[in-house]
N, C-alpha and C. Protein backbone atom coordinates (compact mmCIF):
# COMPACT_ATOMS: atom_id res chain seq x y z
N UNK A 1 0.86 -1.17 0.00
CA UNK A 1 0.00 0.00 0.00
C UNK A 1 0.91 1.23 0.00
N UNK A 2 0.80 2.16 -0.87
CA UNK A 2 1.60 3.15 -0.46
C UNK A 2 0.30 4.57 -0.64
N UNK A 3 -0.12 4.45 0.64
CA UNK A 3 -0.48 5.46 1.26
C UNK A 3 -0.38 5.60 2.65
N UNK A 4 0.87 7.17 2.88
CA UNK A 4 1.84 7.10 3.74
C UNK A 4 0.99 7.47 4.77
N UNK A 5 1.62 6.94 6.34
CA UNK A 5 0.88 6.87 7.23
C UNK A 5 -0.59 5.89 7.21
N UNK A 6 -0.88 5.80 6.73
CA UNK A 6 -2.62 5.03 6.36
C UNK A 6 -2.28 3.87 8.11
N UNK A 7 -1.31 2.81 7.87
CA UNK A 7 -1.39 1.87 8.67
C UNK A 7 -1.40 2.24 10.00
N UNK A 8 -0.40 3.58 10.22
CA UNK A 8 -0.10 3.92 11.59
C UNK A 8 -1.92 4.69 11.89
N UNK A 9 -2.16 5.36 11.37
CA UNK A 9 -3.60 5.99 11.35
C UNK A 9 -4.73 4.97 11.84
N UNK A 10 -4.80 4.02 10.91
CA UNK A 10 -5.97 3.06 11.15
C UNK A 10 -5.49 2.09 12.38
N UNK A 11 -4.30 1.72 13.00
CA UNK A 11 -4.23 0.86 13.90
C UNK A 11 -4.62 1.96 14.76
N UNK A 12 -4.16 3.37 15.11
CA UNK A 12 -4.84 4.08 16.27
C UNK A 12 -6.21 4.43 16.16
N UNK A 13 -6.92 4.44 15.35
CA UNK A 13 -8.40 4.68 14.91
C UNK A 13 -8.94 3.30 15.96
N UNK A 14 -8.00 2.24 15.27
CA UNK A 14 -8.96 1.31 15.83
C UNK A 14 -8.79 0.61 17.73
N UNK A 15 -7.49 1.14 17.70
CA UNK A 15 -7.35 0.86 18.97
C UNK A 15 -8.18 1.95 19.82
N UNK A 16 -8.45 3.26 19.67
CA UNK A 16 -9.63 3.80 19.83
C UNK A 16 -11.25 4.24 20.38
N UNK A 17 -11.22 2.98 19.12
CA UNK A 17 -12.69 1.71 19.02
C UNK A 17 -12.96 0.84 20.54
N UNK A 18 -11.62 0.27 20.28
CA UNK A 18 -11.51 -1.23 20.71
C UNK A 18 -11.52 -0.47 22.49
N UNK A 19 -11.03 0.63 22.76
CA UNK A 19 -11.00 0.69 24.14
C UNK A 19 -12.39 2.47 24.51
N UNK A 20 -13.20 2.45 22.96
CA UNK A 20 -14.24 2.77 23.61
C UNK A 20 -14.14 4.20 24.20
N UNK A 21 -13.17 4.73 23.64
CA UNK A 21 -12.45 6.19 23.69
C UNK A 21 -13.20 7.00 23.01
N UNK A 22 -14.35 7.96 23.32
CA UNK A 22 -14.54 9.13 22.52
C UNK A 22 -13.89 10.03 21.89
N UNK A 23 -13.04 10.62 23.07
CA UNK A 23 -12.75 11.63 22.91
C UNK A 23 -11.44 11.66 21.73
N UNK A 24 -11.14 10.19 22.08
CA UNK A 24 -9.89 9.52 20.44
C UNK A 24 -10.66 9.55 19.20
N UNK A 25 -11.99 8.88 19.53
CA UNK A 25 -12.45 8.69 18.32
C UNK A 25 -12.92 10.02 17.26
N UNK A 26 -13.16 11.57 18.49
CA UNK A 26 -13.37 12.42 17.45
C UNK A 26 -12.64 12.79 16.43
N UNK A 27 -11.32 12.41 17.15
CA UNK A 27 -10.00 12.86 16.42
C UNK A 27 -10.17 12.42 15.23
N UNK A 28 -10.71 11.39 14.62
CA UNK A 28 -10.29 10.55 13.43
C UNK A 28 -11.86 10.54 12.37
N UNK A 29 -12.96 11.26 13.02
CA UNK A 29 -13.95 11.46 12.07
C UNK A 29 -14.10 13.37 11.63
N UNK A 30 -13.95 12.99 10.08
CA UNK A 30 -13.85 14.62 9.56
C UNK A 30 -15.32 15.18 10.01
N UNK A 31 -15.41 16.51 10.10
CA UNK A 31 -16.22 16.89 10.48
C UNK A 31 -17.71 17.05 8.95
N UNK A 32 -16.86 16.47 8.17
CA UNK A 32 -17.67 17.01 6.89
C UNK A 32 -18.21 15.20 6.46
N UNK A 33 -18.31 14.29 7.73
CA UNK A 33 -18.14 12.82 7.53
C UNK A 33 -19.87 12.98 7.14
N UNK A 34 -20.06 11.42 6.01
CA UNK A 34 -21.24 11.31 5.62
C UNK A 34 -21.57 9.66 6.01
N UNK A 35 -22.65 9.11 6.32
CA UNK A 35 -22.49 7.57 5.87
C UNK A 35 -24.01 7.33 5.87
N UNK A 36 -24.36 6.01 5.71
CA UNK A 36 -25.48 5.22 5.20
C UNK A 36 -25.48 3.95 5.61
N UNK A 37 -26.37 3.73 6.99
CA UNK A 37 -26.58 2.89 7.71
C UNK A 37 -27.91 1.86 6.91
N UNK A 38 -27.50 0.79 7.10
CA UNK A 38 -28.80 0.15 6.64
C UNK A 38 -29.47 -0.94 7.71
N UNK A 39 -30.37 -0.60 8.81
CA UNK A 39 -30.83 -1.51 9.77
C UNK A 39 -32.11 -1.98 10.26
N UNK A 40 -32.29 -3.47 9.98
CA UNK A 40 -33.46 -3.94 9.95
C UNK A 40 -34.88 -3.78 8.43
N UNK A 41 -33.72 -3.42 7.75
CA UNK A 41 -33.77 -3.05 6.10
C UNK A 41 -34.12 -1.81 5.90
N UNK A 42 -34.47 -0.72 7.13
CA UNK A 42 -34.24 0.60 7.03
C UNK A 42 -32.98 1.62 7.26
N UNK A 43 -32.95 2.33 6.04
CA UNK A 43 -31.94 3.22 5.14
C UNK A 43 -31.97 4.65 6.46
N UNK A 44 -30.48 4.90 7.00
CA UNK A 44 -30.38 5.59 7.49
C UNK A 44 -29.13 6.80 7.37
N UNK A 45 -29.36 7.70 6.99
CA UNK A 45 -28.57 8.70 6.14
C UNK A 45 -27.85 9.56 7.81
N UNK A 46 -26.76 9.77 7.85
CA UNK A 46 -26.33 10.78 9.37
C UNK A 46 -25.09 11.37 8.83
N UNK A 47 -24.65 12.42 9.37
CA UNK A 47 -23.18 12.84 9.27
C UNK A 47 -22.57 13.04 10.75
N UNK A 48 -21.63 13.86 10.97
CA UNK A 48 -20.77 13.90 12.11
C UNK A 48 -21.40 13.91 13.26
N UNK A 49 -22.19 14.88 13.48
CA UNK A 49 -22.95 14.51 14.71
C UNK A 49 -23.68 14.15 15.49
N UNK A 50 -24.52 13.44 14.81
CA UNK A 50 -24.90 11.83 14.88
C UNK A 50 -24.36 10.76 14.86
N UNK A 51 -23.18 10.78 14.03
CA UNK A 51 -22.49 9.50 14.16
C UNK A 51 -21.22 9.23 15.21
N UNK A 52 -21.23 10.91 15.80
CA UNK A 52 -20.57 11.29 17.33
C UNK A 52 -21.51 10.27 18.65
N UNK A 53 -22.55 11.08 18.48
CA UNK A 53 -23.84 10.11 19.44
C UNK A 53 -24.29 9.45 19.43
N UNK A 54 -23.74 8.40 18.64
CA UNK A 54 -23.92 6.76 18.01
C UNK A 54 -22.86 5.89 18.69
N UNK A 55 -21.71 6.64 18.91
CA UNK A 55 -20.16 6.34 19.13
C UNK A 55 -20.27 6.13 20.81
N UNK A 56 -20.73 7.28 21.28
CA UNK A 56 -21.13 7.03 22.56
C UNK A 56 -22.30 6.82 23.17
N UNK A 57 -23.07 6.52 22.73
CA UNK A 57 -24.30 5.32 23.21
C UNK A 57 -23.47 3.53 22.77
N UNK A 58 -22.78 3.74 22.15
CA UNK A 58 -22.57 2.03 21.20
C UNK A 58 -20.98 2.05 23.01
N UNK A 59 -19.79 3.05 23.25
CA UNK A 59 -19.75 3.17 23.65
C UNK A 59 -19.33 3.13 25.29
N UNK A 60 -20.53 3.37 25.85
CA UNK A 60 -21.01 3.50 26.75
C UNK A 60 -21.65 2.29 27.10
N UNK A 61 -22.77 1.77 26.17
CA UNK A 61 -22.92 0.37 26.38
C UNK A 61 -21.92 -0.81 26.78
N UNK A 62 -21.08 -0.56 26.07
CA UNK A 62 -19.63 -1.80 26.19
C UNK A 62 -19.28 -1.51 27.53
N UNK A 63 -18.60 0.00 27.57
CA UNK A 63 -18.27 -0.28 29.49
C UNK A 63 -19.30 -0.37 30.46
N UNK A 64 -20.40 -0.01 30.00
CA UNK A 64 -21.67 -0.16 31.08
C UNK A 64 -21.52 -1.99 31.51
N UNK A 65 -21.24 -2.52 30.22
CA UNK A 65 -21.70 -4.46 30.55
C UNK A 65 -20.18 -4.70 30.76
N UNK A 66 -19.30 -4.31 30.55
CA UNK A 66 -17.90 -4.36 30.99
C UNK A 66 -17.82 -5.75 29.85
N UNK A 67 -18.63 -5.54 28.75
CA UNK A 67 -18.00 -6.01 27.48
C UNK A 67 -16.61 -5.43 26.89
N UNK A 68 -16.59 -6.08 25.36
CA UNK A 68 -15.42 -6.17 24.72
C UNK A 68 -15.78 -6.15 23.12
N UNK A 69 -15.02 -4.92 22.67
CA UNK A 69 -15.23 -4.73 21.29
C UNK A 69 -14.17 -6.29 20.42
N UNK A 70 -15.16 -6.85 18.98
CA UNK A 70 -14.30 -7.63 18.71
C UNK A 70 -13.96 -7.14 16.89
N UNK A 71 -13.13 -6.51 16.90
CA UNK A 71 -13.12 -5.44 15.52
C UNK A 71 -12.07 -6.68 14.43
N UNK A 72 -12.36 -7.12 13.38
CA UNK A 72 -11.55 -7.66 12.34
C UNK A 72 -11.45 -6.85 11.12
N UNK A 73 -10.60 -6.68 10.56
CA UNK A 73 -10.34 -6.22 9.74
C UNK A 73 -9.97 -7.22 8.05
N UNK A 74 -10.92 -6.73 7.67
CA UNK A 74 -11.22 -7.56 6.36
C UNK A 74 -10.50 -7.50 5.13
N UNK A 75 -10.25 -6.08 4.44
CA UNK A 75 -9.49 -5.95 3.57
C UNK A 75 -9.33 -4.19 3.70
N UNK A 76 -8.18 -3.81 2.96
CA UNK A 76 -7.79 -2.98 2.55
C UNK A 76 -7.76 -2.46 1.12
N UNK A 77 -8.70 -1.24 0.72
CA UNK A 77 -8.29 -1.07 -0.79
C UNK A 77 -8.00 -0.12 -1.17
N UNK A 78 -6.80 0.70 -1.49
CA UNK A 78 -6.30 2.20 -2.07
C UNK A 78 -7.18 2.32 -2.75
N UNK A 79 -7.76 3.55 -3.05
CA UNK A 79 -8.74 4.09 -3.78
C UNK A 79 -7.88 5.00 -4.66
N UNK A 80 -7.76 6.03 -3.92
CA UNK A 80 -6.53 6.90 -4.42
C UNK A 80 -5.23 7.01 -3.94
N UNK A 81 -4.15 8.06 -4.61
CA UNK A 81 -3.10 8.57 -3.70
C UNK A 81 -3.85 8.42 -1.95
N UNK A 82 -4.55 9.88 -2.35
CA UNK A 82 -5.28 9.65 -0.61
C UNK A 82 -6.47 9.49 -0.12
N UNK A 83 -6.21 8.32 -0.27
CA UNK A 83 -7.96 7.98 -0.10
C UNK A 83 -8.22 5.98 0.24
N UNK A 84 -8.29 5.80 1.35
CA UNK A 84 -8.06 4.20 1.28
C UNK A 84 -9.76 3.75 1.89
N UNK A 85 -10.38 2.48 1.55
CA UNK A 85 -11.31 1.95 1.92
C UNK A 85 -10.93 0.55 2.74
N UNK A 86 -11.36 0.55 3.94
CA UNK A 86 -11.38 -0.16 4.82
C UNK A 86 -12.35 -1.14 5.27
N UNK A 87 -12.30 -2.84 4.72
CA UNK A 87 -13.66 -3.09 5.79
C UNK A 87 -13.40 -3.78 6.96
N UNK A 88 -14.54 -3.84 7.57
CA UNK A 88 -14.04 -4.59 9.37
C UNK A 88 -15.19 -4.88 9.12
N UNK A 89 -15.25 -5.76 10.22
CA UNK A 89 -16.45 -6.78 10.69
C UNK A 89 -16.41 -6.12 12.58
N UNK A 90 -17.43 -6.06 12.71
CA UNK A 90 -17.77 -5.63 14.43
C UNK A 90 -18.42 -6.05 15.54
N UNK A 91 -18.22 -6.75 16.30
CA UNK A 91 -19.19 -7.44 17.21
C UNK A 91 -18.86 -7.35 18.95
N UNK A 92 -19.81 -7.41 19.67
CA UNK A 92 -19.47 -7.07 21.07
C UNK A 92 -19.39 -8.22 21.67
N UNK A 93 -18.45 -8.48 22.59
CA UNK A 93 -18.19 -9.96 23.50
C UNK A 93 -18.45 -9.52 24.64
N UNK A 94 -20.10 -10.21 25.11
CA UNK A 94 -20.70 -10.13 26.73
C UNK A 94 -20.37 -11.28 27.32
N UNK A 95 -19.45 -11.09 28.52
CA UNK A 95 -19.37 -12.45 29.28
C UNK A 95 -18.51 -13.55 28.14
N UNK A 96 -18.06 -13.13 27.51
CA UNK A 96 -16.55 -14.26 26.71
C UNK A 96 -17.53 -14.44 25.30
N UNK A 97 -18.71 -14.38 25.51
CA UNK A 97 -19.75 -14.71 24.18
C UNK A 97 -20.12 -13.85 23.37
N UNK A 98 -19.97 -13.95 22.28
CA UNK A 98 -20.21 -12.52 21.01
C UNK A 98 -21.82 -12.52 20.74
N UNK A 99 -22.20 -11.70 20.52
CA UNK A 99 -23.53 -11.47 20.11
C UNK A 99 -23.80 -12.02 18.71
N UNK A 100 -25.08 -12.65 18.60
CA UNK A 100 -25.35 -13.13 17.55
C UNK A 100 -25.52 -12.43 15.84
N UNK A 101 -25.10 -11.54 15.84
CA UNK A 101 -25.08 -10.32 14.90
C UNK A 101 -23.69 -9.15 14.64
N UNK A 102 -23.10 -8.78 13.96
CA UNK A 102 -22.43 -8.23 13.64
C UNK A 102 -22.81 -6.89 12.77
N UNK A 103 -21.65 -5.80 12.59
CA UNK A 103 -21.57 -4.66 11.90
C UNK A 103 -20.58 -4.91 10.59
N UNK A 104 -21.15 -4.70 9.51
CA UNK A 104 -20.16 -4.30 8.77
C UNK A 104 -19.91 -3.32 8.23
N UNK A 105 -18.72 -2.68 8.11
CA UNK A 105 -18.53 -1.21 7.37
C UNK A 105 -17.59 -1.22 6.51
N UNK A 106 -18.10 -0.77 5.96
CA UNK A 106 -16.72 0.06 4.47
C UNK A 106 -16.55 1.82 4.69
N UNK A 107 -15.88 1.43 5.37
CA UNK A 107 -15.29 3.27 5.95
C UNK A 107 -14.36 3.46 4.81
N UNK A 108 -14.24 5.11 4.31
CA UNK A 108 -13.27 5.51 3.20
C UNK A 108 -12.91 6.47 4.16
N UNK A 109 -11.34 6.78 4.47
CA UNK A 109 -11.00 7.56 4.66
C UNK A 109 -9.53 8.03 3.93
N UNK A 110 -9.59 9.41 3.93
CA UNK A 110 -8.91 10.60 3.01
C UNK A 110 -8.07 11.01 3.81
N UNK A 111 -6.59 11.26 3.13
CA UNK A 111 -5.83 12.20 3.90
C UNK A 111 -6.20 13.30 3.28
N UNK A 112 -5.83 14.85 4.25
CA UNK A 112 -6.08 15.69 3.75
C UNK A 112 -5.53 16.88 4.59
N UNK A 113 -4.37 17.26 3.76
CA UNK A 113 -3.21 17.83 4.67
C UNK A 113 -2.57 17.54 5.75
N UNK A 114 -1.77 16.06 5.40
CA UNK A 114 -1.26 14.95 5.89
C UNK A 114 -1.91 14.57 7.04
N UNK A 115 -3.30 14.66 6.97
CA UNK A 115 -3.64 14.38 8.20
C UNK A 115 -4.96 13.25 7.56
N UNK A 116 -5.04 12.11 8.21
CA UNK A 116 -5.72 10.95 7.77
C UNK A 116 -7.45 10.80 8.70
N UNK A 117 -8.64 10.85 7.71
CA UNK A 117 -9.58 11.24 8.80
C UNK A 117 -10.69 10.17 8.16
N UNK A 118 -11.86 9.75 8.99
CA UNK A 118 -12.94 8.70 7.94
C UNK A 118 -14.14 9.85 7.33
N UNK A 119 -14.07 10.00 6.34
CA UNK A 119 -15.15 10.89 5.22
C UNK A 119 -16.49 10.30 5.02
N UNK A 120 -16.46 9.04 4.69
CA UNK A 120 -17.33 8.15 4.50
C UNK A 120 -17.67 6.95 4.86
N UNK A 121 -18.91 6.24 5.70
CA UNK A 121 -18.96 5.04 5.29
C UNK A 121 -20.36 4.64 5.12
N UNK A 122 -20.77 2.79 4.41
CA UNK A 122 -21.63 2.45 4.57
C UNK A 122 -21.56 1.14 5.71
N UNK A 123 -22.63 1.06 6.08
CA UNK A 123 -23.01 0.26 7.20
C UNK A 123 -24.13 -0.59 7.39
N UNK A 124 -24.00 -2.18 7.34
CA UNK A 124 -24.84 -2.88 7.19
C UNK A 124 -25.09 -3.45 8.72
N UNK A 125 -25.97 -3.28 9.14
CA UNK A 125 -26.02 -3.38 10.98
C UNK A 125 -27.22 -4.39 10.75
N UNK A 126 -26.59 -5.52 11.80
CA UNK A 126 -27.40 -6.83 12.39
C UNK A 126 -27.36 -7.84 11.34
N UNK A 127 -26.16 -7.85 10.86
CA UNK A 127 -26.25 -9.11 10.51
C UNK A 127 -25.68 -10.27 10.75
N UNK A 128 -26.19 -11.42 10.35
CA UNK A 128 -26.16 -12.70 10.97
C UNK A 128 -24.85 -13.02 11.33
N UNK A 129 -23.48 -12.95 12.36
CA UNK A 129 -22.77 -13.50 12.39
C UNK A 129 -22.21 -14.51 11.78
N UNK A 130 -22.96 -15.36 11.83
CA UNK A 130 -22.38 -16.89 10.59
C UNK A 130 -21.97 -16.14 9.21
N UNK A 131 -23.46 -15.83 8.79
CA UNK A 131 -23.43 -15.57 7.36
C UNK A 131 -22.28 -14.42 7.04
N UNK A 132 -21.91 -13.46 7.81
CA UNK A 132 -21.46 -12.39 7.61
C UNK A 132 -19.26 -13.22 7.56
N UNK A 133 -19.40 -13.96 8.57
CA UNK A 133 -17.97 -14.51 8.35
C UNK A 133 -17.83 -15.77 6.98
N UNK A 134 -19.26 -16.20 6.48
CA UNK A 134 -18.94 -17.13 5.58
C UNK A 134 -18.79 -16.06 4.34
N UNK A 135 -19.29 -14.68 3.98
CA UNK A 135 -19.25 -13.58 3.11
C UNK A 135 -17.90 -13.38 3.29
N UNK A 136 -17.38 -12.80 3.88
CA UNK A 136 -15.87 -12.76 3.91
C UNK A 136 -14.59 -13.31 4.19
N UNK A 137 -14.78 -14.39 4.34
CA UNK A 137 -13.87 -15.30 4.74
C UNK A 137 -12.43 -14.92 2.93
């Protein structure tokens, strides 16, 4: 991949995630961020600050149950010079056991004056665990 910085960027994005950090996670969504949630087969359109108060309700939940984010990372695809698409798979571990459903996203994020931020993503929420690891395997 040669889009510089990208790896160092996305491992702190996601370590982030994984420990449920707001105030990290603003760092890494542009303020001009768009995405397209799709859940329970309804289409849900939000930008930054909504998808701020999504971050901490989703969150807040995890340390409330003193769960555990379980984030995989699926593929990587340069789009542009600066511009890489990311997917992960997302699921919460209550008590050692993952929930029967998963997140998937295709986050695009842009550098933009060497600074690496997520612009875009789409988001397919609740789906079937099984099916979702036999899709990407």
């Amino acid at each position: 991949m040669n889009n510089p910085g990208f790896r160092e960027f996305l491992d702190a994005y996601l370590k982030a995630w994984k420990n449920s950090s707001i105030t990290e996670m603003k760092n890494y969504i542009s303020p001009d961020y768009q995405a397209r949630e799709i859940s329970g087969g309804d289409i849900i359109d939000f930008g930054y600050e909504e998808s701020i108060e999504g971050w901490k309700q989703g969150f807040e939940f995890v340390l409330k149950e003193k769960a555990a984010w379980d984030i995989a990372e699926r593929t990587i695809i340069p789009l542009r010079e600066d511009e890489c698409l990311a997917i992960l798979s997302a699921n919460i571990i209550i008590e050692g056991k993952p929930l029967d459903s998963v997140n998937l996203f295709f986050n695009t994020f842009r550098n933009t004056d060497g600074e690496w931020k997520l612009v875009r993503s789409y988001i397919e929420a609740g789906v079937s665990a099984d099916a979702a690891m036999q899709a990407i395997k």
